[in-house]
N, C-alpha and C. Protein backbone atom coordinates (compact mmCIF):
# COMPACT_ATOMS: atom_id res chain seq x y z
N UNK A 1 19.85 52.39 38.53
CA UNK A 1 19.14 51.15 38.24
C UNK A 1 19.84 50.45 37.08
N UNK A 2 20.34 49.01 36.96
CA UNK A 2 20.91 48.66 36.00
C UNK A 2 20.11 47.44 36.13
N UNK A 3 19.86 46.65 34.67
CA UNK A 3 18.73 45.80 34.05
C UNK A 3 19.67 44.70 33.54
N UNK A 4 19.86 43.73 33.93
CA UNK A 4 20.53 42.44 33.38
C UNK A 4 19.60 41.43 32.64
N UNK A 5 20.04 41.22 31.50
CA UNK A 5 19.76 40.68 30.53
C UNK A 5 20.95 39.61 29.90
N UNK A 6 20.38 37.97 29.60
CA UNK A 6 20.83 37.11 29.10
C UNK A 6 19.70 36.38 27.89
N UNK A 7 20.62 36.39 26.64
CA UNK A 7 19.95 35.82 25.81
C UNK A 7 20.29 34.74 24.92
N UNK A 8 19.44 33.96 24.29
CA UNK A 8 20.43 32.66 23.74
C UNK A 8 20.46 32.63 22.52
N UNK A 9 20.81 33.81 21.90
CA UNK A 9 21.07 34.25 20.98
C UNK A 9 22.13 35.19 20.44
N UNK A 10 22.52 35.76 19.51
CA UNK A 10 23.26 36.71 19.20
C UNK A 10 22.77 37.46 18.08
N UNK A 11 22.80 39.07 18.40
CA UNK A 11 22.17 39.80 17.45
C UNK A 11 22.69 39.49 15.82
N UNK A 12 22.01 39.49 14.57
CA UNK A 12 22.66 39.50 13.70
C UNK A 12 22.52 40.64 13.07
N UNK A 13 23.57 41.03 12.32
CA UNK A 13 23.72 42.09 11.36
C UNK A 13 22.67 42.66 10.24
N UNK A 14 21.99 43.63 10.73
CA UNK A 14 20.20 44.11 9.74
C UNK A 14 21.21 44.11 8.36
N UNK A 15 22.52 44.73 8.02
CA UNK A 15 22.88 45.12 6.52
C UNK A 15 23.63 44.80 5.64
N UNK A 16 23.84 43.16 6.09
CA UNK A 16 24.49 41.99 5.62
C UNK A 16 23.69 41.45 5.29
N UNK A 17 21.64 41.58 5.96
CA UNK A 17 20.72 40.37 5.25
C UNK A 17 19.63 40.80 4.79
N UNK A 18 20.13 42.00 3.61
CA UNK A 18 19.02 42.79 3.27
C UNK A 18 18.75 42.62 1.60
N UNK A 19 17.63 41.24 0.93
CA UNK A 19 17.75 41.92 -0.31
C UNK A 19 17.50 42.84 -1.06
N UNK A 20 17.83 43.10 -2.52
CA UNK A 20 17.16 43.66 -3.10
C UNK A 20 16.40 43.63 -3.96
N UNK A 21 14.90 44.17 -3.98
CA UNK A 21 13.69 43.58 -4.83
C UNK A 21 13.53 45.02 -6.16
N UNK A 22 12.83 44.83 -7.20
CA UNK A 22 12.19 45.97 -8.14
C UNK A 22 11.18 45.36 -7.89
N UNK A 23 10.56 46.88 -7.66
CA UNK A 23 9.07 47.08 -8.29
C UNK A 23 8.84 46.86 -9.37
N UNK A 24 7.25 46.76 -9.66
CA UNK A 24 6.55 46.41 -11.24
C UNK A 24 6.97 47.42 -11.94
N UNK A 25 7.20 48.93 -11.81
CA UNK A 25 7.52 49.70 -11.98
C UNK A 25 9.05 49.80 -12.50
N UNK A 26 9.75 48.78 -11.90
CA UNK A 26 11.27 48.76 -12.06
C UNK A 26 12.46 49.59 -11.55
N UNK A 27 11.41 50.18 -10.26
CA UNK A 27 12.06 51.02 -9.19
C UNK A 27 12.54 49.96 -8.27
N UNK A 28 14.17 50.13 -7.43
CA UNK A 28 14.52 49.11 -6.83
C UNK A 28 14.54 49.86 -5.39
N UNK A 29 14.76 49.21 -4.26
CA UNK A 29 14.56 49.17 -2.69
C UNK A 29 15.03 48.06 -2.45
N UNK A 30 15.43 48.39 -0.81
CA UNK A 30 15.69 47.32 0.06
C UNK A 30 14.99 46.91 0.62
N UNK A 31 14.80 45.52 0.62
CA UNK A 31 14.13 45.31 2.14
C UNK A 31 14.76 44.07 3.02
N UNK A 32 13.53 43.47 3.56
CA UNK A 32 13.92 42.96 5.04
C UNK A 32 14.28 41.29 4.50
N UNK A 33 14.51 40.62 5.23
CA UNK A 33 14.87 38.83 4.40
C UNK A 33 13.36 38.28 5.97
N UNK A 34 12.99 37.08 5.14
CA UNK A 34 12.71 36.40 5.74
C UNK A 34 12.74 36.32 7.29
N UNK A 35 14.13 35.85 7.26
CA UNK A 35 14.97 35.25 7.76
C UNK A 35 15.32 36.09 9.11
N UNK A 36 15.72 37.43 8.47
CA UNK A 36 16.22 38.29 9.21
C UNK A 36 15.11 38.99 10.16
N UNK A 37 13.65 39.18 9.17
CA UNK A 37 12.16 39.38 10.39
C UNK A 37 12.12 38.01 11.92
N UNK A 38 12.07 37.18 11.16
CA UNK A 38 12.01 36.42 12.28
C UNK A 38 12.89 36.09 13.29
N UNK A 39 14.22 36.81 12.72
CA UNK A 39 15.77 36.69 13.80
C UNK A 39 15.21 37.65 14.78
N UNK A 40 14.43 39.05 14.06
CA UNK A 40 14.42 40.37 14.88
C UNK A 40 13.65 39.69 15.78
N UNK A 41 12.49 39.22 15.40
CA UNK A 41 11.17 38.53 16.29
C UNK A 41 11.29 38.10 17.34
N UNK A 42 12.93 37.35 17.27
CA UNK A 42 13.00 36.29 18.54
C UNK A 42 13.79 37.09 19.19
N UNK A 43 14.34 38.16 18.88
CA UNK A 43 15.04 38.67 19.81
C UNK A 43 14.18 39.48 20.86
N UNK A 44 12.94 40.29 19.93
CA UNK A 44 12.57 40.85 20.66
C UNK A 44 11.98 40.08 21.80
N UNK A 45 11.11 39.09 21.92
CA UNK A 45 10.76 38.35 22.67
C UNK A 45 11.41 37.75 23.53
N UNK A 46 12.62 37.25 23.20
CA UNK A 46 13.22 36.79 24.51
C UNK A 46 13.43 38.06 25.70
N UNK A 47 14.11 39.66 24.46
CA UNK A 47 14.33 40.52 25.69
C UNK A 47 12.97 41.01 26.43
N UNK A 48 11.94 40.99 25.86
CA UNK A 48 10.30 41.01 26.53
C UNK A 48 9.81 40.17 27.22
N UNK A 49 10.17 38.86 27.36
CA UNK A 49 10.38 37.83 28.76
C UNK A 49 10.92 38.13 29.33
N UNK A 50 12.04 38.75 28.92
CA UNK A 50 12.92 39.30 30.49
C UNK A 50 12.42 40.63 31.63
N UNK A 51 12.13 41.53 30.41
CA UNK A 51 11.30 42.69 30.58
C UNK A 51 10.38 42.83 32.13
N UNK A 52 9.44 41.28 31.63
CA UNK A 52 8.18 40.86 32.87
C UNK A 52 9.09 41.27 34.38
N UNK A 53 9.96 41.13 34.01
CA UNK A 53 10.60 40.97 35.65
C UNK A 53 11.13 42.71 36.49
N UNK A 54 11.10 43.84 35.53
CA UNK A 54 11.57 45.49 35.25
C UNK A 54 10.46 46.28 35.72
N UNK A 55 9.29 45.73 35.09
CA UNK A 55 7.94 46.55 35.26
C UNK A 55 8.01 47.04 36.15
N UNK A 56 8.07 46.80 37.75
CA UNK A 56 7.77 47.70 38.81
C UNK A 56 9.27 48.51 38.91
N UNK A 57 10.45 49.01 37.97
CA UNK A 57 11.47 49.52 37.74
C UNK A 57 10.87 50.94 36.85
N UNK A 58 9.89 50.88 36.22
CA UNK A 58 9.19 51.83 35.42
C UNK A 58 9.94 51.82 33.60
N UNK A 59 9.79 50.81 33.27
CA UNK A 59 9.85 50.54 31.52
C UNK A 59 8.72 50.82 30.79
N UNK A 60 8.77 51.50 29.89
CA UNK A 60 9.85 51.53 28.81
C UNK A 60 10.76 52.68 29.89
N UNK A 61 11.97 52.55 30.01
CA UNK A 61 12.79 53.83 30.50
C UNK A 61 13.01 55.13 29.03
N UNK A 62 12.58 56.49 29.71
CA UNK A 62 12.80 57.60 29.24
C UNK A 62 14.10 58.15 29.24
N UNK A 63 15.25 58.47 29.60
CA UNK A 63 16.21 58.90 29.91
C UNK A 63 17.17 58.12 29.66
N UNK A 64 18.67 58.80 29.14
CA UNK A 64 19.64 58.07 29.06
C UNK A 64 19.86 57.19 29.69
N UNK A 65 20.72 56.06 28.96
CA UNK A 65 21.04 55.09 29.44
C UNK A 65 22.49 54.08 28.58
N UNK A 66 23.25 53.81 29.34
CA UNK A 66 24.37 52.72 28.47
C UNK A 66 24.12 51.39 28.60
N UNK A 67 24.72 51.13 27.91
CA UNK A 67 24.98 49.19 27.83
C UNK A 67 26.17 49.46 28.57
N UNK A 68 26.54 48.17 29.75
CA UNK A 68 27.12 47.69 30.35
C UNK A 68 27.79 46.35 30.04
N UNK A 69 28.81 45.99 29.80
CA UNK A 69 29.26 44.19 29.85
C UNK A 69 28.86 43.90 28.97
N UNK A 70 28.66 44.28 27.58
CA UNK A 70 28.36 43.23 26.36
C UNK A 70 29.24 42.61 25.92
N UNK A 71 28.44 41.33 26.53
CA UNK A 71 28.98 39.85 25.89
C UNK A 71 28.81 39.10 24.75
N UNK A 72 29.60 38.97 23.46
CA UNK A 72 28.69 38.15 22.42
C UNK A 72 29.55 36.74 22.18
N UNK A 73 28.93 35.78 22.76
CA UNK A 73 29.54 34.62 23.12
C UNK A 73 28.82 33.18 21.30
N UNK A 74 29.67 32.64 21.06
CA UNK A 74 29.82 32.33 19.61
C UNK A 74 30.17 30.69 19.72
N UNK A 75 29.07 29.81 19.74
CA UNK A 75 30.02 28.68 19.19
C UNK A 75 31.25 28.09 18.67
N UNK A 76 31.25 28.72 17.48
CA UNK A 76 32.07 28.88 16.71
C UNK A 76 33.17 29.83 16.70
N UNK A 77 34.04 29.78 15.65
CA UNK A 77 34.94 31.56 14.94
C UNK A 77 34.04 32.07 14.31
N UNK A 78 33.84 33.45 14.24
CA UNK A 78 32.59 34.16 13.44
C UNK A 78 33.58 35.51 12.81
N UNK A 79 33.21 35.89 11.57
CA UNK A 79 33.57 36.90 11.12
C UNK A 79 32.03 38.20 11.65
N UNK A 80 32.89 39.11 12.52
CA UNK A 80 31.99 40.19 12.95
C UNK A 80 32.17 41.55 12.35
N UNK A 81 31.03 41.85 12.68
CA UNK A 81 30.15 43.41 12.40
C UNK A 81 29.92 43.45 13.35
N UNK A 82 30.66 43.90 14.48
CA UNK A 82 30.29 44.52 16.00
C UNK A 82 29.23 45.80 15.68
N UNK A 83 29.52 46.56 15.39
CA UNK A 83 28.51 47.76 14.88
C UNK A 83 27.30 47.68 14.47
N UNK A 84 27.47 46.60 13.65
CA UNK A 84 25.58 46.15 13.05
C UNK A 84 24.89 45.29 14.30
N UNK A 85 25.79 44.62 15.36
CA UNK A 85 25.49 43.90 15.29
C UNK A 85 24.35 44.82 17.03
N UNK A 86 25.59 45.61 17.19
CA UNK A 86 25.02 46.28 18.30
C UNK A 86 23.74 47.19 17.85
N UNK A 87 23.42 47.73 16.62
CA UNK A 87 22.84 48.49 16.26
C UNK A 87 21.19 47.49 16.13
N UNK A 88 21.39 46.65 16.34
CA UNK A 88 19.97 45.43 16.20
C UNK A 88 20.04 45.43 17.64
N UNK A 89 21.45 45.22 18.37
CA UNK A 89 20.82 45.06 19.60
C UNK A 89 19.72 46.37 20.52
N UNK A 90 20.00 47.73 19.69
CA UNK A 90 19.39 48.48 19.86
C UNK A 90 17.90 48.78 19.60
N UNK A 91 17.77 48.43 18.49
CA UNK A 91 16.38 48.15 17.85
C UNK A 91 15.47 46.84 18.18
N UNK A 92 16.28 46.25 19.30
CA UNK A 92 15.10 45.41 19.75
C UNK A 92 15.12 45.78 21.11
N UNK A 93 15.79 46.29 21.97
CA UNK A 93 15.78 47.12 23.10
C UNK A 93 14.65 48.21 23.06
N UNK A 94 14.17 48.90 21.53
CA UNK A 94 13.36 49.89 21.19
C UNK A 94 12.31 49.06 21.04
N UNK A 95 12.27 48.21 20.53
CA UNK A 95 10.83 47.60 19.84
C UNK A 95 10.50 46.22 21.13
N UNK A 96 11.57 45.94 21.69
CA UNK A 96 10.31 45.13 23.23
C UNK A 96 10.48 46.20 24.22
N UNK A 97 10.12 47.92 24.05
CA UNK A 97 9.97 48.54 25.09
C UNK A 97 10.36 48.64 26.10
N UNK A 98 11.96 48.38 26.20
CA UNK A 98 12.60 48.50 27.12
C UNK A 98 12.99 49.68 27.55
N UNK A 99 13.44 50.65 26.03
CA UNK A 99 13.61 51.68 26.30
C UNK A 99 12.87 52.87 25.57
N UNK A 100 12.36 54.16 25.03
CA UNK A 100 11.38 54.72 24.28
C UNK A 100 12.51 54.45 22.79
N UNK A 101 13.44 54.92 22.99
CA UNK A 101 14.16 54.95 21.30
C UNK A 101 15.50 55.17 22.03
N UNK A 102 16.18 54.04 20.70
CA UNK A 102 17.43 54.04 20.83
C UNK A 102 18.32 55.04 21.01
N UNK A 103 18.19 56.39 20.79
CA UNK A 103 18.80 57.38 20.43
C UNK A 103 19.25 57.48 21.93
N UNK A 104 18.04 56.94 22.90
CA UNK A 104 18.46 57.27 24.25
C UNK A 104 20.25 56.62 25.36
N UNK A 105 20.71 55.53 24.34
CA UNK A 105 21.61 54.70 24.05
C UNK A 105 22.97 55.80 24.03
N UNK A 106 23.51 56.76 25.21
CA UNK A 106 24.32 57.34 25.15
C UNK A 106 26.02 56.87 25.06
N UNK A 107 26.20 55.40 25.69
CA UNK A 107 27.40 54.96 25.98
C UNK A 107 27.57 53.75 26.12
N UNK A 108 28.58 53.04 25.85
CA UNK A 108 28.64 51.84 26.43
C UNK A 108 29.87 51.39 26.94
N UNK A 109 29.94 50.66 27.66
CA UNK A 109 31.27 50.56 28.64
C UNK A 109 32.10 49.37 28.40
N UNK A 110 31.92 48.46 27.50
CA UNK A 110 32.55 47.47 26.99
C UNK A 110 31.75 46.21 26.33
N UNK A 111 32.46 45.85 25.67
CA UNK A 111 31.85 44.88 24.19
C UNK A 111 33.07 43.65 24.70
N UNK A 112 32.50 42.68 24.64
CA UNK A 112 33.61 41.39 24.46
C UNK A 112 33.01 40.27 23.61
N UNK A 113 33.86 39.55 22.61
CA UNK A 113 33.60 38.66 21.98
C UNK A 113 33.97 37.57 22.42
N UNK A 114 33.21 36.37 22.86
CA UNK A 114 34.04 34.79 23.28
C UNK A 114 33.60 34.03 21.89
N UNK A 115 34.57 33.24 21.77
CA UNK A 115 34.59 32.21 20.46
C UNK A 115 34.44 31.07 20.81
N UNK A 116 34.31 30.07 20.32
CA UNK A 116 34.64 28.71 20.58
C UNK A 116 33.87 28.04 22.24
N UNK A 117 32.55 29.14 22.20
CA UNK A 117 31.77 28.63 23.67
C UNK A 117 31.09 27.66 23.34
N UNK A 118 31.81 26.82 24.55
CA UNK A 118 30.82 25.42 23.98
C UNK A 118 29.66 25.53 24.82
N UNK A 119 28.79 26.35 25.33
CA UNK A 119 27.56 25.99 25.17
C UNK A 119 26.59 26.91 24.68
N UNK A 120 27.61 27.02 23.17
CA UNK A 120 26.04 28.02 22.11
C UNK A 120 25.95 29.71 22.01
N UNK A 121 25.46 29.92 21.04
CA UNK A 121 25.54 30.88 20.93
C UNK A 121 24.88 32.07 21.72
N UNK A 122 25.44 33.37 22.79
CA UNK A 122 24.31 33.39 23.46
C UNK A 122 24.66 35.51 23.38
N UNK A 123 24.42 35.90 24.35
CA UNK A 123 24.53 37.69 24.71
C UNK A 123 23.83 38.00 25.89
N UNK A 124 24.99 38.57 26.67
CA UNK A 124 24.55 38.96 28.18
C UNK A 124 24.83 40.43 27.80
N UNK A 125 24.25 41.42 28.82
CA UNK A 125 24.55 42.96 28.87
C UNK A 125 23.96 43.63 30.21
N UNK A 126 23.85 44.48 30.34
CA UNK A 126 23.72 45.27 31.44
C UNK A 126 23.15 46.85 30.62
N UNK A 127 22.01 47.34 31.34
CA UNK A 127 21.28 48.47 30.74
C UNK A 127 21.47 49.58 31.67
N UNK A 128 22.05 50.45 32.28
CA UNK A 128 21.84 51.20 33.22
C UNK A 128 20.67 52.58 32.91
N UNK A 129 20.47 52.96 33.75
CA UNK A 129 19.65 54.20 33.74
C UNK A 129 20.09 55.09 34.16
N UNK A 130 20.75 56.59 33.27
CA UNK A 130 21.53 56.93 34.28
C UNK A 130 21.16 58.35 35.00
N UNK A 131 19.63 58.46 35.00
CA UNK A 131 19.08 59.97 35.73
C UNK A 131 18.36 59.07 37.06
């Protein structure tokens, strides 16, 4: 079973947009930006619109599974964090219940970057299931 997914977006990097706050205490931590909650937000949602269409496929899927064909298509030239960037794409794959937890994320079969797409910034992929 493989799950195609298009989004009009592109994951951004969780550890490029993380500040750092002190406590009253004057203990320091990271946390989340603004910015970066509501990037996660929309991602998850677009891939949970897509989702509606899997249900009778049996999601959240339990069992391994790879990414297929990731596309991260860019208006612009972009300086990348392929790694971060896939690692969000994972954590919203986990959090709109596509899959139980990322960990299940055994492989992936290719990553491509397009630049200079003129129509916007976007990310296609392919989810397989592979039991």
């Amino acid at each position: 079973m493989i799950l195609y997914f298009s989004l009009p977006l592109v994951p951004k990097s969780k550890k490029n947009s993380r500040p750092i706050y002190k406590t009253k205490a004057g203990k320091m931590f990271i946390g989340k930006s603004k910015q970066l909650v509501e990037h996660a937000r929309e991602l998850e949602h677009r891939i949970r619109s897509q989702k509606i269409n899997f249900y009778s496929l049996g999601v959240p899927i339990a069992g391994p599974v790879r990414l297929i064909d990731v596309n991260f298509y860019f208006k612009g030239k972009q300086r990348l964090d392929l790694d971060n960037m896939l690692a969000t794409l994972f954590d919203a794959l986990q959090d709109a219940e596509v899959i139980k937890n990322d960990k299940q994320i055994i492989g992936i079969s290719q990553v491509t970057v397009i630049e200079n797409n003129k129509t916007g910034d976007a990310t296609t992929f392919g989810l397989e299931a592979l039991n």
